[in-house]
Protein backbone atom coordinates (compact mmCIF):
# COMPACT_ATOMS: atom_id res chain seq x y z
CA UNK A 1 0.00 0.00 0.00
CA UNK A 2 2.76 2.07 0.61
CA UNK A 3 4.03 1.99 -3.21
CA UNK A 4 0.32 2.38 -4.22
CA UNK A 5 0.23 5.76 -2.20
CA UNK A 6 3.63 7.22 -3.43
CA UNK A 7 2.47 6.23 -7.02
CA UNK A 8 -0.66 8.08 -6.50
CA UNK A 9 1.36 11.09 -5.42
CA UNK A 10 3.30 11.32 -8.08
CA UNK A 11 0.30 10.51 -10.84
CA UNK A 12 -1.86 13.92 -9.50
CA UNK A 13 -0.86 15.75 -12.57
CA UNK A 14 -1.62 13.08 -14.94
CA UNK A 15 -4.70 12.48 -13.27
CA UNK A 16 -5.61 16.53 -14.07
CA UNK A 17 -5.08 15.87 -17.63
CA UNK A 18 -6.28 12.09 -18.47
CA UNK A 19 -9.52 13.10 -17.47
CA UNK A 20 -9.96 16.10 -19.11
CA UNK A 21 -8.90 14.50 -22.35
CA UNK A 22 -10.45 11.06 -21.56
CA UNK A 23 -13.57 13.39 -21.18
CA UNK A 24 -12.82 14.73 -24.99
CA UNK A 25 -12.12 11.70 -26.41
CA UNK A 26 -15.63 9.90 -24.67
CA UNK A 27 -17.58 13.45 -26.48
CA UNK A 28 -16.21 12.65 -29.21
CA UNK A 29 -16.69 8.73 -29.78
CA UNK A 30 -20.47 9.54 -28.38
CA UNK A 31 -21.02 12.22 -31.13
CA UNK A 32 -19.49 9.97 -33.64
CA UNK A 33 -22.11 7.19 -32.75
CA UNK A 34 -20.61 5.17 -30.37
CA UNK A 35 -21.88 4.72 -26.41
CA UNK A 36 -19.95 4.25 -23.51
CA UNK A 37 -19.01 1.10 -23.57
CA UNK A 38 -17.13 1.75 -27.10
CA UNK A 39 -14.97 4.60 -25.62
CA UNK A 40 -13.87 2.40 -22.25
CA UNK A 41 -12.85 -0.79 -24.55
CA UNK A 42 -10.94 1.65 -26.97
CA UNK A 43 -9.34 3.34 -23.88
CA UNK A 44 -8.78 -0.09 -22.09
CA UNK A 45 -7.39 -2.05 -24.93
CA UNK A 46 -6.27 0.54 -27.44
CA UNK A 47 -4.93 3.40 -24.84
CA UNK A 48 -2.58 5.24 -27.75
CA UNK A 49 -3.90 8.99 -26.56
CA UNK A 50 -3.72 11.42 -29.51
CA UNK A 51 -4.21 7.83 -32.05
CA UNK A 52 -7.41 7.87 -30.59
CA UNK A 53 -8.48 10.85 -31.76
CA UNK A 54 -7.37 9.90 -35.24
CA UNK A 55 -9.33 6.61 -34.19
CA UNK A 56 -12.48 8.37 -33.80
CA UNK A 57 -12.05 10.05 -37.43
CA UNK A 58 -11.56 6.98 -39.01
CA UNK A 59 -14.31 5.26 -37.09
CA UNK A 60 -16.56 8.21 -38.65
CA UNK A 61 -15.73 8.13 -41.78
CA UNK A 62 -14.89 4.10 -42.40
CA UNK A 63 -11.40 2.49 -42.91
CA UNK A 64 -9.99 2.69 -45.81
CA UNK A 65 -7.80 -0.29 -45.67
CA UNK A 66 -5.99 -1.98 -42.47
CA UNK A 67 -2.87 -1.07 -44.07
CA UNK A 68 -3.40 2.37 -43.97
CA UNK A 69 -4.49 1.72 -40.48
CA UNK A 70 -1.49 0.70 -39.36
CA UNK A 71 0.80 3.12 -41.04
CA UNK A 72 -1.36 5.99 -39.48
CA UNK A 73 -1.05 4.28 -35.79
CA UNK A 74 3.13 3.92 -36.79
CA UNK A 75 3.26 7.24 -38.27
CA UNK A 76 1.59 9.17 -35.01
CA UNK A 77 2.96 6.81 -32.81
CA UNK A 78 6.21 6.34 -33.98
CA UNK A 79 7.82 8.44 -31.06
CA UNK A 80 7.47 5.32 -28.70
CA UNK A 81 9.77 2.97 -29.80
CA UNK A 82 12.80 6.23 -28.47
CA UNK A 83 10.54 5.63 -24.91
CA UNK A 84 11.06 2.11 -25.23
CA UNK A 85 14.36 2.01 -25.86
CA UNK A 86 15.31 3.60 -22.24
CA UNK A 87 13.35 1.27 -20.60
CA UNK A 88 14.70 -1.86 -21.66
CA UNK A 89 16.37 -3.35 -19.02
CA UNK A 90 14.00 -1.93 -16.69
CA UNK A 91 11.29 -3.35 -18.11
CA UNK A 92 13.15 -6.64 -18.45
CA UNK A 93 13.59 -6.93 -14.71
CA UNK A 94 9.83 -6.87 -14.10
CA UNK A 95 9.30 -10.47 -15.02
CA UNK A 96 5.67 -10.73 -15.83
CA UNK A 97 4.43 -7.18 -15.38
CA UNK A 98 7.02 -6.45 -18.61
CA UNK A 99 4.13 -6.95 -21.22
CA UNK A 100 1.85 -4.50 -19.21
CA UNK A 101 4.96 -1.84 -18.73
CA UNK A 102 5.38 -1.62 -22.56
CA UNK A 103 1.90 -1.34 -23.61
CA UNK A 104 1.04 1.25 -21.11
CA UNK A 105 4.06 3.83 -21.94
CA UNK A 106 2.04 6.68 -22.19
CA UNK A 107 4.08 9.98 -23.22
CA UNK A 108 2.94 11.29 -19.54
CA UNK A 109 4.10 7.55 -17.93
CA UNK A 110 7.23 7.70 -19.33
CA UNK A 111 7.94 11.27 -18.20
CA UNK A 112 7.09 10.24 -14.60
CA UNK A 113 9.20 7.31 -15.17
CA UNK A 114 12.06 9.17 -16.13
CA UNK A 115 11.94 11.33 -13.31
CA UNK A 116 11.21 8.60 -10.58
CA UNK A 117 13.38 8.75 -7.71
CA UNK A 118 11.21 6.11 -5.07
CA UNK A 119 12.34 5.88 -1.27
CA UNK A 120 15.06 3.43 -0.67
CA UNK A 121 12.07 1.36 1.37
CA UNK A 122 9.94 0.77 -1.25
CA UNK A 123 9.70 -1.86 -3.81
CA UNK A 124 10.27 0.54 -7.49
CA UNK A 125 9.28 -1.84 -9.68
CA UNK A 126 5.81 -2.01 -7.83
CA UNK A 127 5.75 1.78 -7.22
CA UNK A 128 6.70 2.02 -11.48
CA UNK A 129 3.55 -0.49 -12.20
CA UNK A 130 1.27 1.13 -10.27
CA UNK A 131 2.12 4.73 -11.81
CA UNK A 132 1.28 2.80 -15.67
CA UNK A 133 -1.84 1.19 -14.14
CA UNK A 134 -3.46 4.51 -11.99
CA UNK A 135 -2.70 6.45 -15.38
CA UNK A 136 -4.68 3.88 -17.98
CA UNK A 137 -7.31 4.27 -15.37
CA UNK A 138 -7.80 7.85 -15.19
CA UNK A 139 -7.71 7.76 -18.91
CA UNK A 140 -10.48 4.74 -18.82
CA UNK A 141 -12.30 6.96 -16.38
CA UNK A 142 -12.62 10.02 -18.38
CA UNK A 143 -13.33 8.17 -21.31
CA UNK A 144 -16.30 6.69 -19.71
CA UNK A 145 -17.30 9.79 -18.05
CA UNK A 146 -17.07 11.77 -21.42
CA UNK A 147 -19.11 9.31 -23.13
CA UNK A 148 -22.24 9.22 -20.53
CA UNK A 149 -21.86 12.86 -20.45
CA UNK A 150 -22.27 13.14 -23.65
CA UNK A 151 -25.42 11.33 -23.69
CA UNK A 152 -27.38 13.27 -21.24
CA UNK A 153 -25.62 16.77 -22.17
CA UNK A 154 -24.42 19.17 -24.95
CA UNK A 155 -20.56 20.22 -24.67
CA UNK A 156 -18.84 22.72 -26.61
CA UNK A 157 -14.94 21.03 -27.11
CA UNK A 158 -13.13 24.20 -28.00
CA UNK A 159 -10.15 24.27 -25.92
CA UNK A 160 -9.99 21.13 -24.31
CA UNK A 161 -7.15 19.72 -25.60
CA UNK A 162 -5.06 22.60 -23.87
CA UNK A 163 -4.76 20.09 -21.33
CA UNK A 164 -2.71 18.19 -23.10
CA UNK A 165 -0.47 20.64 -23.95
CA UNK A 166 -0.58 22.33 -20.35
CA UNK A 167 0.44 18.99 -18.61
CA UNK A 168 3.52 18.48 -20.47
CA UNK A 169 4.61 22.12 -19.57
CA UNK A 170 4.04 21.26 -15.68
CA UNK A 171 6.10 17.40 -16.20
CA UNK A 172 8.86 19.72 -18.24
CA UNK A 173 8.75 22.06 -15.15
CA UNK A 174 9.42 19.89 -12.75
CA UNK A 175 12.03 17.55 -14.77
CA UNK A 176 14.41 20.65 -15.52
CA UNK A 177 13.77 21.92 -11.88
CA UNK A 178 14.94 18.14 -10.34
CA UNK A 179 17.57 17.72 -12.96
CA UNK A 180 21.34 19.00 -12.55
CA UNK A 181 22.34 18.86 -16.32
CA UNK A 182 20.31 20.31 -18.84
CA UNK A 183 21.45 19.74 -21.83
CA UNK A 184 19.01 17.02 -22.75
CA UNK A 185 16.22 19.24 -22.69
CA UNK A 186 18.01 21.88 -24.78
CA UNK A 187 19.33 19.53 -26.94
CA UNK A 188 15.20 18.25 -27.38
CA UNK A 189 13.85 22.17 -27.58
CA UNK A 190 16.90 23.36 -30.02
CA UNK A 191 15.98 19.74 -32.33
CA UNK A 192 11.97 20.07 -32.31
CA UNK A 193 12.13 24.08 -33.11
CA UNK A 194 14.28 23.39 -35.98
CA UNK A 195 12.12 20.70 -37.22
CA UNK A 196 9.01 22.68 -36.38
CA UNK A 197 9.92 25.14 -38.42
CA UNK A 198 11.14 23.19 -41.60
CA UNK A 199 8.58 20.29 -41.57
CA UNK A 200 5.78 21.77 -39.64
CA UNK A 201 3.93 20.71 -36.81
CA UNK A 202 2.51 17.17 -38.54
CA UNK A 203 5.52 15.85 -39.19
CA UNK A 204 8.31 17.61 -37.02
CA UNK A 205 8.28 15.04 -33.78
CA UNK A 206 9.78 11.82 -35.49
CA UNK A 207 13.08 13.36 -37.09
CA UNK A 208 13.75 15.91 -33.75
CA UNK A 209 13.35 12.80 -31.72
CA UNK A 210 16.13 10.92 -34.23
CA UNK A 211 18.42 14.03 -33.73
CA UNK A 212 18.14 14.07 -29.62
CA UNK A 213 18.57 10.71 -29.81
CA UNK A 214 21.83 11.05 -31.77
CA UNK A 215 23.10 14.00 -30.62
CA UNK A 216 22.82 12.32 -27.15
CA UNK A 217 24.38 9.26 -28.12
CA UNK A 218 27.39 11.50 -29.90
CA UNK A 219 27.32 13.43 -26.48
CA UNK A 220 27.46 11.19 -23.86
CA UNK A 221 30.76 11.75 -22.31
CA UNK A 222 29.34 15.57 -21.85
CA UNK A 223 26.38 13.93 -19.47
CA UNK A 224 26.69 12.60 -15.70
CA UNK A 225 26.06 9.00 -14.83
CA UNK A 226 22.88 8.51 -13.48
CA UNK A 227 22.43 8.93 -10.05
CA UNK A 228 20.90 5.92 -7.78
CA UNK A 229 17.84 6.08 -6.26
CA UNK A 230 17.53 8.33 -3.34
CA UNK A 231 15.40 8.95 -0.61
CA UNK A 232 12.52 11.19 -0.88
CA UNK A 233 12.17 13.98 1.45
């Protein structure tokens, strides 16, 4: 319980955001036709955030192939397999929670995870699946609760995916506040304006996230070891 209460701690700002846009996403699958239960199995099974939205298109307007499908999914997804790749060992160590860990590595799951510095007392691979599994249900809840809502009530959507954007400026926050050497982050912010500006913002993410991830492999002798896991005030 003690892992389950130190996750929960650390999930409060995903929890702010998953159900604002679990809310948006469950509008939006109800005004495209499909009830509640529709928007929690997408959410439980599917859980790929901003693919969802594309889902809910493509649900609308019918598939045009499965090929085309899946090269959407890898083309807006694409940014996972750098998350992955940090993870691997990690992940290994988990023994049969590893399947779980890699489907649920959420862009906000993997920032906590990156920044995840348990007590010396507690178990961190517990404290690391219960962050994944308290975040897929937030976004489960607000899927469902946008959905009923939905139902029952008209809701204008203008804004609401602010939330998105707003929660990844408080993670950012508090990952260059915690963090001694910056140079990751500048090296990520220097990589995805350039690309912003040349590609645009459809198609900028994949090729910044190839430079950071070169540039920091290039770079490593510049960067600190990482520190152990230290006790939290």
């Amino acid at each position: 319980m003690q892992e389950l209460r130190y996750a929960f701690r650390q999930t409060i700002p995903v929890l702010c955001g998953y159900l604002f846009l679990g809310l948006a996403f469950g509008l939006l699958m109800q005004q495209a036709g499909y009830g509640w239960p529709w928007a929690v199995l997408t959410s439980v099974i599917v859980y790929a955030g901003s693919m969802q939205f594309v889902l809910v298109g493509m649900l609308g307007g019918g598939f045009a192939s499965l090929l085309s499908v899946a090269l959407t999914t890898l083309s807006v997804n694409s940014r996972h397999l750098f998350y992955g790749l940090s993870f691997l060992e990690t992940f290994r160590k988990m023994g049969k929670a590893r399947p779980y860990m890699i489907f649920s590595l959420t862009d906000e799951t993997y920032s906590l995870l990156c920044n995840l510095h348990p007590p010396k007392a507690l178990n961190a691979d517990r404290v690391r699946l219960y962050i994944a599994l308290l975040d897929h249900l937030y976004w489960v809840a607000g899927s469902a609760a946008g959905a009923v809502l939905g139902s029952v009530l008209p809701f204008d959507l203008t804004g609401i995916d602010f939330a998105m954007t707003a929660l990844f400026v408080v993670i950012f926050v508090e990952q260059w506040c915690a963090a001694k050497n910056h140079l990751p982050a500048l090296a990520g912010a220097v990589f995805a304006l350039l690309w912003l500006v040349i590609l645009g913002p459809d198609r900028f993410l994949l090729p910044a996230l190839v430079c950071t991830v070169l540039a920091l492999l290039l770079g490593r002798g510049m960067l600190p070891a990482q520190s152990e896991e230290v006790d939290a005030p």
